[in-house]
Structure formats: structure tokens, C-alpha cells
Protein backbone atom coordinates (compact mmCIF):
# COMPACT_ATOMS: atom_id res chain seq x y z
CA UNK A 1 17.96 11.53 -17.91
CA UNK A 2 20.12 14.25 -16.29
CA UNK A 3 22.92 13.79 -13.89
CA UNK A 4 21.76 15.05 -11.10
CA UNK A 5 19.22 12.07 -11.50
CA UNK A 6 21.76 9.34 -10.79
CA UNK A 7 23.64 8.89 -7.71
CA UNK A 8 26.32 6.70 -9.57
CA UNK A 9 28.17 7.41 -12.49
CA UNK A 10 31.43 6.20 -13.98
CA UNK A 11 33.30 6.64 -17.00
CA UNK A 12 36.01 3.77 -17.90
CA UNK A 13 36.52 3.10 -14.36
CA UNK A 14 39.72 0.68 -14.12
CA UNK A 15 41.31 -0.57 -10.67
CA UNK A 16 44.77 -2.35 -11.47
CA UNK A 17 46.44 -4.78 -8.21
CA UNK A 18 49.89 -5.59 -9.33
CA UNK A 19 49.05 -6.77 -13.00
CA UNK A 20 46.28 -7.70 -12.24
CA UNK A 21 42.39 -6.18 -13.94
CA UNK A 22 40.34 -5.78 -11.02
CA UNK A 23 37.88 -3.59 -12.30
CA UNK A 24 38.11 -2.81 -16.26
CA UNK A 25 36.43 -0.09 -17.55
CA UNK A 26 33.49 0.54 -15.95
CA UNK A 27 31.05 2.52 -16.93
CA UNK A 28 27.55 2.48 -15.25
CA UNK A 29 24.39 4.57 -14.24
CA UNK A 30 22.68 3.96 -11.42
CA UNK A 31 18.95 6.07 -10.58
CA UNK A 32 18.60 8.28 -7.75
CA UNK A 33 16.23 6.34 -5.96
CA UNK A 34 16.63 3.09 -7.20
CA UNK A 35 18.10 -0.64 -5.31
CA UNK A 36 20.81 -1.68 -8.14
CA UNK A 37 22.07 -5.28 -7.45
CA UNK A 38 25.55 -6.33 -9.00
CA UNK A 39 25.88 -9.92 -8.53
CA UNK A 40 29.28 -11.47 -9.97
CA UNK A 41 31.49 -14.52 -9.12
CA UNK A 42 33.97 -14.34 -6.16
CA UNK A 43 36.83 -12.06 -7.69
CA UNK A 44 35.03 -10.43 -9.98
CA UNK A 45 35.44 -7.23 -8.77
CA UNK A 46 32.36 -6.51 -6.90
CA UNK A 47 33.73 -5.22 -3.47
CA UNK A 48 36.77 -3.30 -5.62
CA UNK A 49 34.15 -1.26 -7.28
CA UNK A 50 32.05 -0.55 -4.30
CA UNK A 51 35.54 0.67 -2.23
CA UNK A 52 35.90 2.73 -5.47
CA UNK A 53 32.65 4.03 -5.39
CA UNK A 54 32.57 4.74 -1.52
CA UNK A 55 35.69 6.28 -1.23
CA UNK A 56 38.08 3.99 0.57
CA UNK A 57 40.11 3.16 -2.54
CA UNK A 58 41.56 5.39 -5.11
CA UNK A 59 41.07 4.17 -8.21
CA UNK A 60 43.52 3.44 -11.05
CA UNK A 61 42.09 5.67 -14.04
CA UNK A 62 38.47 6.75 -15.26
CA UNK A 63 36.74 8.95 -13.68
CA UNK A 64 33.03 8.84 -11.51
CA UNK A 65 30.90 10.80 -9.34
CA UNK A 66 28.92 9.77 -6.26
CA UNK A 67 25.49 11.55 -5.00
CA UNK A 68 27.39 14.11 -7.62
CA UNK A 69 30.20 14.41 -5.98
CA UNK A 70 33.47 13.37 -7.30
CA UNK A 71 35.23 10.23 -5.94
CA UNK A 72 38.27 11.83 -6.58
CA UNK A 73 38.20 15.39 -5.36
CA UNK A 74 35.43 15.30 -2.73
CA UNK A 75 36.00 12.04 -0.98
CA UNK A 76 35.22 13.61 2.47
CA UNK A 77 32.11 14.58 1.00
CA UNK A 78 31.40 11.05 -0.19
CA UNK A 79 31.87 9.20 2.79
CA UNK A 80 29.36 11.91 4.68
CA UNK A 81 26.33 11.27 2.44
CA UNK A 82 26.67 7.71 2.01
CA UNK A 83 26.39 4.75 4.33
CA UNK A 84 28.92 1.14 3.61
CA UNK A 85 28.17 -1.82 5.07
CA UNK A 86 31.21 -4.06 3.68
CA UNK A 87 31.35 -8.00 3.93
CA UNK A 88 33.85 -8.36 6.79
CA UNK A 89 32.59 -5.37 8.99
CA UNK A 90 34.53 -4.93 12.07
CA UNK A 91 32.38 -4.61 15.79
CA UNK A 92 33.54 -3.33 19.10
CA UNK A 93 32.13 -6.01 21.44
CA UNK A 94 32.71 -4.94 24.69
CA UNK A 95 30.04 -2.07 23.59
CA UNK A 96 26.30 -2.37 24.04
CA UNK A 97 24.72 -1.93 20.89
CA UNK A 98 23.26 1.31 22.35
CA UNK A 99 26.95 2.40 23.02
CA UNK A 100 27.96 1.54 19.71
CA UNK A 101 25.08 3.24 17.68
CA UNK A 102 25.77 6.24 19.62
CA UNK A 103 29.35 5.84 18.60
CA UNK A 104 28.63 5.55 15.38
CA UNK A 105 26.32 8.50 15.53
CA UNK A 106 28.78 10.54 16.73
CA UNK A 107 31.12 9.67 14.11
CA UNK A 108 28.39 11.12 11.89
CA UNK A 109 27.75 14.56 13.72
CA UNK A 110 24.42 12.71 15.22
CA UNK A 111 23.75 13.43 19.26
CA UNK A 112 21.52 14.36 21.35
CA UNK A 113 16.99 12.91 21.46
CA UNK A 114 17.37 12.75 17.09
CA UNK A 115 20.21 10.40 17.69
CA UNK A 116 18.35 8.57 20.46
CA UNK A 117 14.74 7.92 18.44
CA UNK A 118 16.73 7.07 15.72
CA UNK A 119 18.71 4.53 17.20
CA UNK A 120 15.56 3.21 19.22
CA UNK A 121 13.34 2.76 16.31
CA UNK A 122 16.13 0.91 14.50
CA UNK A 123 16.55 -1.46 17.15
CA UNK A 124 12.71 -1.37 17.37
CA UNK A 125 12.30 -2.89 13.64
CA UNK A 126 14.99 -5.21 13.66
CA UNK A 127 13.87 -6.83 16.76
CA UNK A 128 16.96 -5.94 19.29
CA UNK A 129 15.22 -3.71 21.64
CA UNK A 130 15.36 -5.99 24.32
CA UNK A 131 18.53 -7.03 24.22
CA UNK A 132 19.87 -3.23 23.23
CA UNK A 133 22.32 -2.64 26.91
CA UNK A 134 23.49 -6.29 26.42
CA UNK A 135 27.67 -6.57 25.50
CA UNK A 136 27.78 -7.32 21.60
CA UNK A 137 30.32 -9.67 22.34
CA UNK A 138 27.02 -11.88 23.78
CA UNK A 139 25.04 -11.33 20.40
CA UNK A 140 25.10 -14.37 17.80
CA UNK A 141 26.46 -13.58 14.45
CA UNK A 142 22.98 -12.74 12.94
CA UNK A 143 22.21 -10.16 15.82
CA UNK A 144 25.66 -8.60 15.46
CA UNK A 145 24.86 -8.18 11.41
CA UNK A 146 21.31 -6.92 11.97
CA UNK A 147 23.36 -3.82 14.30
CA UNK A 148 25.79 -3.36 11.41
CA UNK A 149 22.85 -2.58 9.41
CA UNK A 150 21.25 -0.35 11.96
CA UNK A 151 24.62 1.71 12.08
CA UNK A 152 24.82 1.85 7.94
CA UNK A 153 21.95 3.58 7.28
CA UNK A 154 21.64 5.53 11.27
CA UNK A 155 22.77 8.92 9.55
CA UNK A 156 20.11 8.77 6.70
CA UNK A 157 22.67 8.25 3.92
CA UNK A 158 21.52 9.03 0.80
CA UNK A 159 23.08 6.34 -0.89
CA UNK A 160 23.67 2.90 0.72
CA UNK A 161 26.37 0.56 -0.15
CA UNK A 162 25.40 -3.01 1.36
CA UNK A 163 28.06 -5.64 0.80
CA UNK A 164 26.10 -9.28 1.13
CA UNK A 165 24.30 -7.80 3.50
CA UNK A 166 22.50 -11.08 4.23
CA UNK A 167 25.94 -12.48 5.31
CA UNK A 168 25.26 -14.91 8.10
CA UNK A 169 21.60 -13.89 8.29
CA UNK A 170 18.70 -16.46 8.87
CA UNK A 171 16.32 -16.68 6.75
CA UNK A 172 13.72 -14.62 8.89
CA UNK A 173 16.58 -11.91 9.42
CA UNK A 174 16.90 -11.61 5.94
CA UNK A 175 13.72 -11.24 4.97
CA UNK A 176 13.86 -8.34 7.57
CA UNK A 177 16.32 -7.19 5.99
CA UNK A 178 14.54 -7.08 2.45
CA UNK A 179 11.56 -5.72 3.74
CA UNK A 180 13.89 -2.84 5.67
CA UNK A 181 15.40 -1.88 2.21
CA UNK A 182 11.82 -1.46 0.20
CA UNK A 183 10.98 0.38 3.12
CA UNK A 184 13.79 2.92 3.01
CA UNK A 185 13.83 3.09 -0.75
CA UNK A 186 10.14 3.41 -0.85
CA UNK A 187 9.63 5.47 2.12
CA UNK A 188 12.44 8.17 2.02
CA UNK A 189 13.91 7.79 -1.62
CA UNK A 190 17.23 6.33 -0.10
CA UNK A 191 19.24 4.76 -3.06
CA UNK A 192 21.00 1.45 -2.46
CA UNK A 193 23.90 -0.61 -4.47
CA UNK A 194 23.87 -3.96 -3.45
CA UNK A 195 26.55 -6.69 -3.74
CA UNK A 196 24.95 -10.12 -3.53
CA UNK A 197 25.62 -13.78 -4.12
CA UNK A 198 22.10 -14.15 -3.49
CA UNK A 199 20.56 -14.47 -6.81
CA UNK A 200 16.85 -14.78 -5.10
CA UNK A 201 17.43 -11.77 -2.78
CA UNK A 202 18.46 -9.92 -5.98
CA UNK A 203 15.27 -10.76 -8.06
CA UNK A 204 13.43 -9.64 -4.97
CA UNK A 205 15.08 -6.51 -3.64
CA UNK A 206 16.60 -4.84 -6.93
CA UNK A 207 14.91 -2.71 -9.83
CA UNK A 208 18.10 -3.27 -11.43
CA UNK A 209 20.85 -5.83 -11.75
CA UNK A 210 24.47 -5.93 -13.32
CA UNK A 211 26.42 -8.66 -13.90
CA UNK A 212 30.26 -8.04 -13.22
CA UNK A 213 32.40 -10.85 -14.23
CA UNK A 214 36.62 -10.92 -14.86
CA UNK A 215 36.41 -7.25 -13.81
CA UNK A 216 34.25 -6.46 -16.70
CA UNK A 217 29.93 -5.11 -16.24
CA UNK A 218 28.58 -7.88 -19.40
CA UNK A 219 25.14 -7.48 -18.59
CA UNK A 220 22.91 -4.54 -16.92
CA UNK A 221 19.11 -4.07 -17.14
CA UNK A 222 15.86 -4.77 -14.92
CA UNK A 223 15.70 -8.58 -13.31
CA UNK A 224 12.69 -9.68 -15.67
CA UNK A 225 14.42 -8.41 -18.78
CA UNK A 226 17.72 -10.43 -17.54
CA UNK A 227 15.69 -13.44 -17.71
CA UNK A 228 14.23 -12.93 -20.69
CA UNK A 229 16.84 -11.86 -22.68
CA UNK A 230 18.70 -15.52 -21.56
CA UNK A 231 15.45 -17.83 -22.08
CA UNK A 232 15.76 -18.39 -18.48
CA UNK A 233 13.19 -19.15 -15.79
CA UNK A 234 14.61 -16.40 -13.14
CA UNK A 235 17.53 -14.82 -12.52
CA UNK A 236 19.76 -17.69 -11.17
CA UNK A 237 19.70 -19.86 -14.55
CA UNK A 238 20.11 -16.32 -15.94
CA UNK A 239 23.17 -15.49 -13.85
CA UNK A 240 24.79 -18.98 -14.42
CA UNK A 241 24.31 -18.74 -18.27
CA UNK A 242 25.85 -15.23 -18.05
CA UNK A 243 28.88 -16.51 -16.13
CA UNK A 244 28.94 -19.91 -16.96
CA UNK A 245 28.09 -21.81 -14.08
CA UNK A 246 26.60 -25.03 -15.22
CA UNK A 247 27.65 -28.34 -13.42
CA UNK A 248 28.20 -31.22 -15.80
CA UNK A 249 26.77 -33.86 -14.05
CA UNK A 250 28.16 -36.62 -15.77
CA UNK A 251 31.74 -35.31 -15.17
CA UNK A 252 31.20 -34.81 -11.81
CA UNK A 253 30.49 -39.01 -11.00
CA UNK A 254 33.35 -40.02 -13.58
CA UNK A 255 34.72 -41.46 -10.44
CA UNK A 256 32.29 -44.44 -9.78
């Protein structure tokens, strides 16, 4: 496969805090086209690598390109053909959602009637046209997620970086939000890297899963072969025999 067909590529990627391995060496191909999951314990370095990735943070050494573009070099050029949703997204609630898509829109050299389908027939399909001129600051947490989502993916990024995107979801939003993604990926060949605790959403969603854990990518390859390869049933027991996750049981009521 040639490199223009992969909208992800890294060579040794590293991202050093203060001592401390974030990221270490990295290197990973992900298909134009394709929903790549990386599911990882907390501190792993999931949300490091996608700030790498997305341009926001500068990494410490190796080298990668995004949508072709280099991360280093062509930041500017990142940010404009990708769309980040991160897992602590900020909202302006004394906006409409209207007001805020439009913002965001704006942001992205959107205006005019394109800007205005497209933000109607988002709020169309995730169910928020009728509250669309209501304050944000009046939408529950769910509501204000399913927007964030809307605004992600408004300027038709051609890669999409989606932080638990299910974050604070209900179940029925986050089906939504499954279906949404097959849609896109299916539908207009958008490309999506997906951080996820959600082992179940993962097996679902993604045509391919890594598995980042003390900085490091140990495992990479299609769901089904995941479990396979581990003897597992699906891709949580996989996951928890990758990273070690088992409960002893028998440790854990010591105390009677």
C-alpha cells in the first residue's frame, strides 16, 4: 500500500513530559478510509498521541504525516483538513447551538445557505432540531456532546479525531453516534481515529484496533483477529489479557 493511501503515518513517534515516556516510539498506519480504534488504560498515552497527530502538541522526536501532510511543517494545514473532538471539549453556553455551529463554521471558512443545510441536517440527525435557538447553557450534558459532534465533523474533515466520543452519552445517543460514524465513513470515505474506553463501541465501530499501553502500541490488527489471537470471546477479555486487567476475586474479599 502507498502513502497516499493512509491518512496516518508515524515513524518512532516519542512524546517525553518531564522524564516521563508518554508516547514511545510509535509507529503506525492507519487506511484512508478506515475507523481505527486505540483503546489503552488511563495514561497510556492515548490523548498525547492524538494532540500529536492533530497538531496541538509538538512532539518530542520521530517524525509523521497527517492526510499527507507533515505534523511538523504543515500544522496549519493539519488542523484545516481534520476535525478533533477531545475528551474535555470546551462550549460557549450563552450561544444557541445555531450560533455556535455558525461560529464554528466560520472558524472553518464555512458561511452563507452551505453552512446553513449543513448545520440543519446535523441537528436534523442527531435529534436537536427543535431545541436548535435554545441557550446551550439549558442543554443536558448528552445534548451538549451530541453539538460537539455536530461541530467536529461540520467542515467535512477528512480525517476525524473523536476522543471518547461517547463521553456522557446515553445509551440511545451513542448508538446515534455509532450509526453517524458508519454513515460518514461509509457514505463519504471520511477516516476516523477513535480513542475509546469502550471496548463494545470499539468491536462495533472500528475496522481496526490498537492497543496502546505504558506509552507503547503492543497490539494492532482487525477486532476479530484481536480476539482470536488471545483465545478470547470478544474484544474486552481480549483487551484485559493484553493489559492485564483481571480482578482476583479472592483477593478482593480477603477482608471478610
Amino acid at each position: 500500500m502507498d502513502s497516499a493511501s493512509y491518512v496516518v503515518e508515524t515513524d518512532r513517534l516519542n512524546k517525553v513530559f518531564d522524564g516521563i515516556h508518554a508516547v514511545r516510539d510509535l509507529d503506525l498506519r492507519v487506511s484512508s478510509g478506515g475507523r481505527f480504534g486505540l483503546l489503552g488504560p488511563n495514561g497510556a498515552g492515548k490523548t498525547t498521541t492524538v494532540r500529536m497527530l492533530s497538531g496541538l502538541l509538538l512532539p518530542t522526536s520521530g517524525n509523521a504525516r497527517v492526510c499527507g501532510l507533515d505534523i511538523y511543517k504543515q500544522r496549519d494545514e493539519v488542523k484545516a483538513v481534520t476535525g478533533l473532538l477531545p475528551e474535555t471539549p470546551g462550549l460557549y453556553s450563552k450561544l444557541t447551538a445555531v450560533e455556535f455551529l455558525e461560529f464554528i463554521g466560520s472558524l472553518n471558512g464555512m458561511s452563507g445557505e452551505i453552512l446553513r443545510k449543513r448545520i440543519d441536517r446535523l441537528l436534523s440527525v442527531l435529534g436537536l432540531e427543535d431545541r436548535q435557538d435554545d441557550l446551550l447553557e439549558s442543554y443536558s450534558s448528552g445534548m451538549k456532546q451530541k453539538v460537539l459532534v455536530a461541530s467536529t465533523i461540520l467542515h467535512e474533515p477528512r480525517l476525524v479525531f473523536l476522543d471518547e466520543p461517547t463521553a456522557r452519552l446515553d445509551p440511545a445517543a451513542s448508538v446515534l453516534v455509532k450509526d453517524l460514524i458508519l454513515a460518514l465513513s461509509e457514505d463519504t470515505g471520511t477516516s476516523f481515529f477513535i480513542c475509546t474506553h469502550m471496548t463494545s463501541f470499539a468491536e462495533d465501530v472500528c475496522d481496526t484496533i490498537g492497543v496502546l499501553n505504558n506509552g507503547e502500541l503492543v497490539t494492532v490488527g482487525p477486532p476479530q483477529e484481536i480476539i482470536e489471537s488471545t483465545g478470547s470471546e470478544d474484544l474486552e477479555e481480549a483487551y484485559l489479557k493484553i493489559v492485564g486487567g483481571k480482578v482476583d476475586r479472592e483477593s478482593l474479599l480477603d477482608w471478610r
